[in-house]
PDB file of N, CA and C in Angstrom:
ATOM      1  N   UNK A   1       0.851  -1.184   0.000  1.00  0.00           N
ATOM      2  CA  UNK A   1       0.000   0.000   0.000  1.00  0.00           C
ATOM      3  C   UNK A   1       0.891   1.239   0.000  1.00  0.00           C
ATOM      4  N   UNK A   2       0.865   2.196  -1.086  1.00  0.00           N
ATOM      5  CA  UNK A   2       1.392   3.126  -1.056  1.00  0.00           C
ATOM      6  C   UNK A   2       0.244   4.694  -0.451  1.00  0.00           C
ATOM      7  N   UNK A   3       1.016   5.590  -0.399  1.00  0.00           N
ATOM      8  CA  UNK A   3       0.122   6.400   0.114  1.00  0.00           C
ATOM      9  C   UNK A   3      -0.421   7.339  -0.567  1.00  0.00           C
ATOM     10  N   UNK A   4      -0.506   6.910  -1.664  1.00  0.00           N
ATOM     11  CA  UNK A   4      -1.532   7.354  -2.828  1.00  0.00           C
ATOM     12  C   UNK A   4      -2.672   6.361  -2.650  1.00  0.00           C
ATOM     13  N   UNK A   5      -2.725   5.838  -2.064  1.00  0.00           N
ATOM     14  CA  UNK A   5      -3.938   4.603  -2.012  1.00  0.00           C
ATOM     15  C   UNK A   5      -4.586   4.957  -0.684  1.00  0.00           C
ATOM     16  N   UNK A   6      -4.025   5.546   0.360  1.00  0.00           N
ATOM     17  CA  UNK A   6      -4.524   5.512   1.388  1.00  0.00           C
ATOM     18  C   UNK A   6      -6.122   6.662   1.663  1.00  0.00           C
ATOM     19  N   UNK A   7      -6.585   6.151   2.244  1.00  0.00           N
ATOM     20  CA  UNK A   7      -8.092   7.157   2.276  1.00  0.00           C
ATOM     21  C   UNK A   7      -7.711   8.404   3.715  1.00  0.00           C
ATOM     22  N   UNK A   8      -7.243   9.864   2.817  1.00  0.00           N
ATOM     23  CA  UNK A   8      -7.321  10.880   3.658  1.00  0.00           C
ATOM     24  C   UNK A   8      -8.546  11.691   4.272  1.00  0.00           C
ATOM     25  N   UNK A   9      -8.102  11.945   5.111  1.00  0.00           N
ATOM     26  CA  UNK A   9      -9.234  12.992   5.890  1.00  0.00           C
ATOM     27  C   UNK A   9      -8.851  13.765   6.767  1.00  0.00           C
ATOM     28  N   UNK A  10      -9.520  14.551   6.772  1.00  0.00           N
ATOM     29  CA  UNK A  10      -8.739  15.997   8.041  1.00  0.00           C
ATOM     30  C   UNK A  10     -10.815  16.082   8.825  1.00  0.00           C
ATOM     31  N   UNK A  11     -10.223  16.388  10.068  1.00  0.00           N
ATOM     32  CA  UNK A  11     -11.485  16.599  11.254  1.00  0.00           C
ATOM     33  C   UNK A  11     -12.576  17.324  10.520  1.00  0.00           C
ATOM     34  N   UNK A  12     -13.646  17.275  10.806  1.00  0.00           N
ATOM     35  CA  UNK A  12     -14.460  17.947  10.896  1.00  0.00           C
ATOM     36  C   UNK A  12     -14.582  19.452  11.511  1.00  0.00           C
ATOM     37  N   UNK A  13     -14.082  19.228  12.531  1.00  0.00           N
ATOM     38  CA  UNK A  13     -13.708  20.623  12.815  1.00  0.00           C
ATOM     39  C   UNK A  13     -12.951  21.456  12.101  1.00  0.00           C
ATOM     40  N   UNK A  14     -12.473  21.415  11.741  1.00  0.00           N
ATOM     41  CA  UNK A  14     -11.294  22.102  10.514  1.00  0.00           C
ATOM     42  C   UNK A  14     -11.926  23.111   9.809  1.00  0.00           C
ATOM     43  N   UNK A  15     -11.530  24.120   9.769  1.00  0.00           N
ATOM     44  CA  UNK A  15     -12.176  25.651   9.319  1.00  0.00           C
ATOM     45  C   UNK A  15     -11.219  25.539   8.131  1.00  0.00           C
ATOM     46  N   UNK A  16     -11.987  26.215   7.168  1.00  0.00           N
ATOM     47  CA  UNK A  16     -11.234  26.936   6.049  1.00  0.00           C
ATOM     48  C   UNK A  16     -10.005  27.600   6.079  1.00  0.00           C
ATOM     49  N   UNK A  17      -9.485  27.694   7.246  1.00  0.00           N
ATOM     50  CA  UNK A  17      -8.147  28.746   7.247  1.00  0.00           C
ATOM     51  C   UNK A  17      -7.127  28.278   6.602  1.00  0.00           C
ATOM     52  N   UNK A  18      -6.632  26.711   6.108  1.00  0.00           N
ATOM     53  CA  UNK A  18      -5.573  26.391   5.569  1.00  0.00           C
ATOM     54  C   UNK A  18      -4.687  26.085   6.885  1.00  0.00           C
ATOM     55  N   UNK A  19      -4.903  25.693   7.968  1.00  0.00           N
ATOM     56  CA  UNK A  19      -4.265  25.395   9.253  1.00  0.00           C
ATOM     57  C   UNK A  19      -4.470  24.125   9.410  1.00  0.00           C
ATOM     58  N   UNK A  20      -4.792  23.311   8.868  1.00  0.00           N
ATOM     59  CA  UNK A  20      -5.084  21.913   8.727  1.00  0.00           C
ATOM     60  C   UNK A  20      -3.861  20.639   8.465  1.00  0.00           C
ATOM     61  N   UNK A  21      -4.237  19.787   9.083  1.00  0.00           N
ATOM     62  CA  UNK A  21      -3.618  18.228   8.704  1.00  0.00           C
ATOM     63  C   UNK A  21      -4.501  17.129   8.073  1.00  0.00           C
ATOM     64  N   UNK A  22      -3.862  16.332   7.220  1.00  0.00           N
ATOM     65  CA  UNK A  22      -4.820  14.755   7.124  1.00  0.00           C
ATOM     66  C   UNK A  22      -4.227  13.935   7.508  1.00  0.00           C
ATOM     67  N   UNK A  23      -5.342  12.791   7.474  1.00  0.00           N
ATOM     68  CA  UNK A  23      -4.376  11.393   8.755  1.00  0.00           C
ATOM     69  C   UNK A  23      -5.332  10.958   7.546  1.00  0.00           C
ATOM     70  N   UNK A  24      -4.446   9.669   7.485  1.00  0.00           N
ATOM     71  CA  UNK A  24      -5.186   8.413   6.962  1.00  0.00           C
ATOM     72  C   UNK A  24      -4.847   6.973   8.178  1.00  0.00           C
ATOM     73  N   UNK A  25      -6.017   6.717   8.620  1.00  0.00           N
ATOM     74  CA  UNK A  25      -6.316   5.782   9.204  1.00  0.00           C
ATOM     75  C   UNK A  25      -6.194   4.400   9.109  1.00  0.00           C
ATOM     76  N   UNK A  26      -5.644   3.798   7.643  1.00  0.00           N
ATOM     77  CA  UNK A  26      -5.507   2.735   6.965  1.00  0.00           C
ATOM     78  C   UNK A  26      -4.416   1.654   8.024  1.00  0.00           C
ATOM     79  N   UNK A  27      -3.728   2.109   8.747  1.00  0.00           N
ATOM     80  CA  UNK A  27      -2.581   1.370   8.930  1.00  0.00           C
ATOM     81  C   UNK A  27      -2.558   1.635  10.027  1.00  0.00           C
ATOM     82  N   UNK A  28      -3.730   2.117  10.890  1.00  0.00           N
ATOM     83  CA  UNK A  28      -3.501   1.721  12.221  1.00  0.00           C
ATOM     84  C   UNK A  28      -3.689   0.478  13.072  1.00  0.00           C
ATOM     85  N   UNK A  29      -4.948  -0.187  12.344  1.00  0.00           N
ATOM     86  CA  UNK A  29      -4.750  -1.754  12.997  1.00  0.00           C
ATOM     87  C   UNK A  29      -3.763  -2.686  12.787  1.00  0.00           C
ATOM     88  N   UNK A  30      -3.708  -2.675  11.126  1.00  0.00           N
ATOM     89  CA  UNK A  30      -2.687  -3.005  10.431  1.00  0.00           C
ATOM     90  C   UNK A  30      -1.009  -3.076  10.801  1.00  0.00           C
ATOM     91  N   UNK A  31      -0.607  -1.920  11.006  1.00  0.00           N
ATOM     92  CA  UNK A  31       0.907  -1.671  11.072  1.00  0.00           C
ATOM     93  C   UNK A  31       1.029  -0.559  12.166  1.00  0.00           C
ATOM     94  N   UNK A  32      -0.194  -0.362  12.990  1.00  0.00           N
ATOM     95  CA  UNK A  32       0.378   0.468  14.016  1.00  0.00           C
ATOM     96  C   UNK A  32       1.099   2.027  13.577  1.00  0.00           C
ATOM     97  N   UNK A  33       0.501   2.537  12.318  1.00  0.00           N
ATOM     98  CA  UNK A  33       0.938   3.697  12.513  1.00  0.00           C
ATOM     99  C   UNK A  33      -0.199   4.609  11.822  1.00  0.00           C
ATOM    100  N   UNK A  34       0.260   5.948  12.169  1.00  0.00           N
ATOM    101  CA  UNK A  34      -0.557   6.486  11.498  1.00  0.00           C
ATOM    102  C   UNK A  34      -0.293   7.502  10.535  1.00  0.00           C
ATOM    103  N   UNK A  35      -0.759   7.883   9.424  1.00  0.00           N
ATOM    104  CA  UNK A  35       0.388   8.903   8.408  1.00  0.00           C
ATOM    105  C   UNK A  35      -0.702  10.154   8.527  1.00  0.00           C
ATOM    106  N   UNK A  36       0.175  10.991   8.887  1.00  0.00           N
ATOM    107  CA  UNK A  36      -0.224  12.382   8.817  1.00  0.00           C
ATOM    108  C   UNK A  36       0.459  13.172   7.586  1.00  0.00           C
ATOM    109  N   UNK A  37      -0.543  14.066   7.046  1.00  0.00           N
ATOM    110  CA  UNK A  37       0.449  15.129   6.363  1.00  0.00           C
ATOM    111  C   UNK A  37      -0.432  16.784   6.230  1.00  0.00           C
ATOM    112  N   UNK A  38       0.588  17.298   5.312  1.00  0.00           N
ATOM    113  CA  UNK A  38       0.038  18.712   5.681  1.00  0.00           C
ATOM    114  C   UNK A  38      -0.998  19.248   4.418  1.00  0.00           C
ATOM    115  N   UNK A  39      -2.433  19.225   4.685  1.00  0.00           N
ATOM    116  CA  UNK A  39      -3.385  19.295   3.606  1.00  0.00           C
ATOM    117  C   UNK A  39      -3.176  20.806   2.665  1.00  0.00           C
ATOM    118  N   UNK A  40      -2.184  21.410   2.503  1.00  0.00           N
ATOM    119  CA  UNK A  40      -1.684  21.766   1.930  1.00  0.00           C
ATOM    120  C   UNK A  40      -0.745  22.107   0.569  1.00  0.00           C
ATOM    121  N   UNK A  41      -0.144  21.175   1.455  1.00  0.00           N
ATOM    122  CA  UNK A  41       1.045  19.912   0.601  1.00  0.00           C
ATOM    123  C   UNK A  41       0.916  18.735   0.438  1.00  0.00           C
ATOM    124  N   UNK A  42       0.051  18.303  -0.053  1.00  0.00           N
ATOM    125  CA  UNK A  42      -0.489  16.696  -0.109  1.00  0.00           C
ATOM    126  C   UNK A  42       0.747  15.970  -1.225  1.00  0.00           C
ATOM    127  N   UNK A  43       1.456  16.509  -1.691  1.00  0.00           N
ATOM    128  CA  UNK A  43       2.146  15.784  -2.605  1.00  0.00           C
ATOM    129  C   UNK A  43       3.920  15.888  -1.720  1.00  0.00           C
ATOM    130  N   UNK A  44       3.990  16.391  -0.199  1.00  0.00           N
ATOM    131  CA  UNK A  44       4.908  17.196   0.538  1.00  0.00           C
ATOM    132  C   UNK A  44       5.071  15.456   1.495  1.00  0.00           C
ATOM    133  N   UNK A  45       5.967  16.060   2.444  1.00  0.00           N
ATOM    134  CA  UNK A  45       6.127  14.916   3.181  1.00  0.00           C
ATOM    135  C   UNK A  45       5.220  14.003   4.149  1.00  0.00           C
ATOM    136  N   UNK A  46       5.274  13.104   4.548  1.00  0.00           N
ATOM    137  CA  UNK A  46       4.271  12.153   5.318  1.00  0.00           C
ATOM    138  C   UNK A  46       4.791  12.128   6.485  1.00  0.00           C
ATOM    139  N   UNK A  47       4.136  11.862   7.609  1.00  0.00           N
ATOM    140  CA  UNK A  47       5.048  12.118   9.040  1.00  0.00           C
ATOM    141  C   UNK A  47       4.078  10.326   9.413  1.00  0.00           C
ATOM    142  N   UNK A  48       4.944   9.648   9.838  1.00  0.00           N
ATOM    143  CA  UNK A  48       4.368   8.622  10.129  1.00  0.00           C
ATOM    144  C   UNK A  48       4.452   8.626  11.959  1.00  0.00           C
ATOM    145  N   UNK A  49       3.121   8.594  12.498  1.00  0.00           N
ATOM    146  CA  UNK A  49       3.277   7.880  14.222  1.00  0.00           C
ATOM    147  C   UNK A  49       2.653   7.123  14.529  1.00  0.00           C
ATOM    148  N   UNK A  50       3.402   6.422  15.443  1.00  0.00           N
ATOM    149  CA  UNK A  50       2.562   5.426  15.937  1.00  0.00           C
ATOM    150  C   UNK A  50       1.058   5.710  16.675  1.00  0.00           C
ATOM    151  N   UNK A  51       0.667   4.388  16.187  1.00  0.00           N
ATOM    152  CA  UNK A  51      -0.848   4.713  16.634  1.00  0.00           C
ATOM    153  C   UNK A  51      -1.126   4.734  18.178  1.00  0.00           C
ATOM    154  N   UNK A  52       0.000   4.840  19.100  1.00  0.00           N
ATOM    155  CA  UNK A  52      -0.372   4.960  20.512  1.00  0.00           C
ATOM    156  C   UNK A  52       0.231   6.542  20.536  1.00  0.00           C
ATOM    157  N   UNK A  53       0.782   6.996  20.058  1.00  0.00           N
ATOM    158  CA  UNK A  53       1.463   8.230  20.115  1.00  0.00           C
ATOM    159  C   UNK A  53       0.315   9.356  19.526  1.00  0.00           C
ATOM    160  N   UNK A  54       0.108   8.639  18.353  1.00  0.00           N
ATOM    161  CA  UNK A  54      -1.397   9.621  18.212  1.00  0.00           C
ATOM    162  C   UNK A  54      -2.167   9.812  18.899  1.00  0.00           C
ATOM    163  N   UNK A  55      -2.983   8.264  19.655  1.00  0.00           N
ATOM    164  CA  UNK A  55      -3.691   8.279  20.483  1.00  0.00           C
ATOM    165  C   UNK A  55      -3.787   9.736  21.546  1.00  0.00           C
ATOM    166  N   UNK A  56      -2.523   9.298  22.096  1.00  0.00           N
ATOM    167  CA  UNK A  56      -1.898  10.337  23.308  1.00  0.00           C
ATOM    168  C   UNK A  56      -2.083  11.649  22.687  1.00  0.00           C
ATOM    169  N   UNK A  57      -1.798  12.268  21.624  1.00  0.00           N
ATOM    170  CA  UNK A  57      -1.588  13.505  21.182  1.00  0.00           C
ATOM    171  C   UNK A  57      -3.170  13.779  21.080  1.00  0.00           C
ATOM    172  N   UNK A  58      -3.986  12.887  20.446  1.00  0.00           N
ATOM    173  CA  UNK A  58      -5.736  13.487  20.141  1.00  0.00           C
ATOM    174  C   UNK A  58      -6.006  13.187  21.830  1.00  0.00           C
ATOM    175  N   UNK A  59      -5.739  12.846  22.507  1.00  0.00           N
ATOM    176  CA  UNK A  59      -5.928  12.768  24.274  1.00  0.00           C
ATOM    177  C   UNK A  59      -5.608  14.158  24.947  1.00  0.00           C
ATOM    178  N   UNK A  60      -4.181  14.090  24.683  1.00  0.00           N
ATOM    179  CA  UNK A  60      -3.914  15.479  25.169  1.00  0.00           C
ATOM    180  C   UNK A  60      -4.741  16.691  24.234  1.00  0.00           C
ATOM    181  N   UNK A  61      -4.988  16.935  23.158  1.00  0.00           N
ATOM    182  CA  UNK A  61      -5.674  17.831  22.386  1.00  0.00           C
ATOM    183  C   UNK A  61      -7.394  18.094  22.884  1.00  0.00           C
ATOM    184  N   UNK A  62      -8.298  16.771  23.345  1.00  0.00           N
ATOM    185  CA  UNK A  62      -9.334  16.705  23.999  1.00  0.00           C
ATOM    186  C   UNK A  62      -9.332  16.869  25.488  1.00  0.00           C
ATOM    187  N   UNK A  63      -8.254  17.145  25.956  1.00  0.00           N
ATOM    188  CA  UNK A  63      -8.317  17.853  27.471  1.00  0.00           C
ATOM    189  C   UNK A  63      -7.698  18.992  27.592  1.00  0.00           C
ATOM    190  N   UNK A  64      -7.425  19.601  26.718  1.00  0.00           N
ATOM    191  CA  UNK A  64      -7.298  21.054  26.766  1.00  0.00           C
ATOM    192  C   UNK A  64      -5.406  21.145  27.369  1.00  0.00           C
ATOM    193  N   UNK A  65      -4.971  19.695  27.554  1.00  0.00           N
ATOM    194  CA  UNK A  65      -3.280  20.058  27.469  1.00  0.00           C
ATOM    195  C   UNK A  65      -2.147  20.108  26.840  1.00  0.00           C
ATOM    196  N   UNK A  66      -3.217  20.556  25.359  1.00  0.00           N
ATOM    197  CA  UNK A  66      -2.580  21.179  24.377  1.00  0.00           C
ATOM    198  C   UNK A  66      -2.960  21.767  24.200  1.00  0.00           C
ATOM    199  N   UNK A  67      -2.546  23.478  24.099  1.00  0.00           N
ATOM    200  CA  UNK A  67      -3.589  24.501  23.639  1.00  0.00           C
ATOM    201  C   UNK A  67      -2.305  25.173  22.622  1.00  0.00           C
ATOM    202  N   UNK A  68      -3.090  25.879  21.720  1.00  0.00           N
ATOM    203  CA  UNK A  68      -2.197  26.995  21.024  1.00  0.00           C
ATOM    204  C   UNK A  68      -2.077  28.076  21.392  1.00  0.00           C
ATOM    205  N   UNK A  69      -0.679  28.500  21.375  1.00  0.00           N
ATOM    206  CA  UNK A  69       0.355  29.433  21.941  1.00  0.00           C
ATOM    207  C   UNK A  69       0.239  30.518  20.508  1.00  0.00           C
TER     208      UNK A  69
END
């Protein structure tokens, strides 16, 4: 599976501003990771994390101990 194959999506929440990411979800049961990139640059680099590391990051993001600075 390359990641031209993979099915992207960015939140729902996501406003028009161009401040956005996509994750494709394909390879988290699978291979434990998850590919992010910048919906911007979709043809730009892929940041691959693990799917417990994401976890943690959309955890910390839903309790408010991540906020933007």
């Amino acid at each position: 599976m390359t990641i031209e194959t993979l099915h992207w999506f960015k939140s729902s929440y996501s406003e028009n501003g161009g401040q956005c990411v996509e994750i494709a979800a394909d390879l988290a049961a699978s291979h434990g990771v998850v590919p992010v990139r910048d919906s911007k640059n979709r043809n730009g680099s892929t940041l691959g994390l693990t799917a417990h590391a994401f976890s943690t990051f959309i955890t910390g993001i839903k309790s408010g101990d991540l906020q933007a600075r």
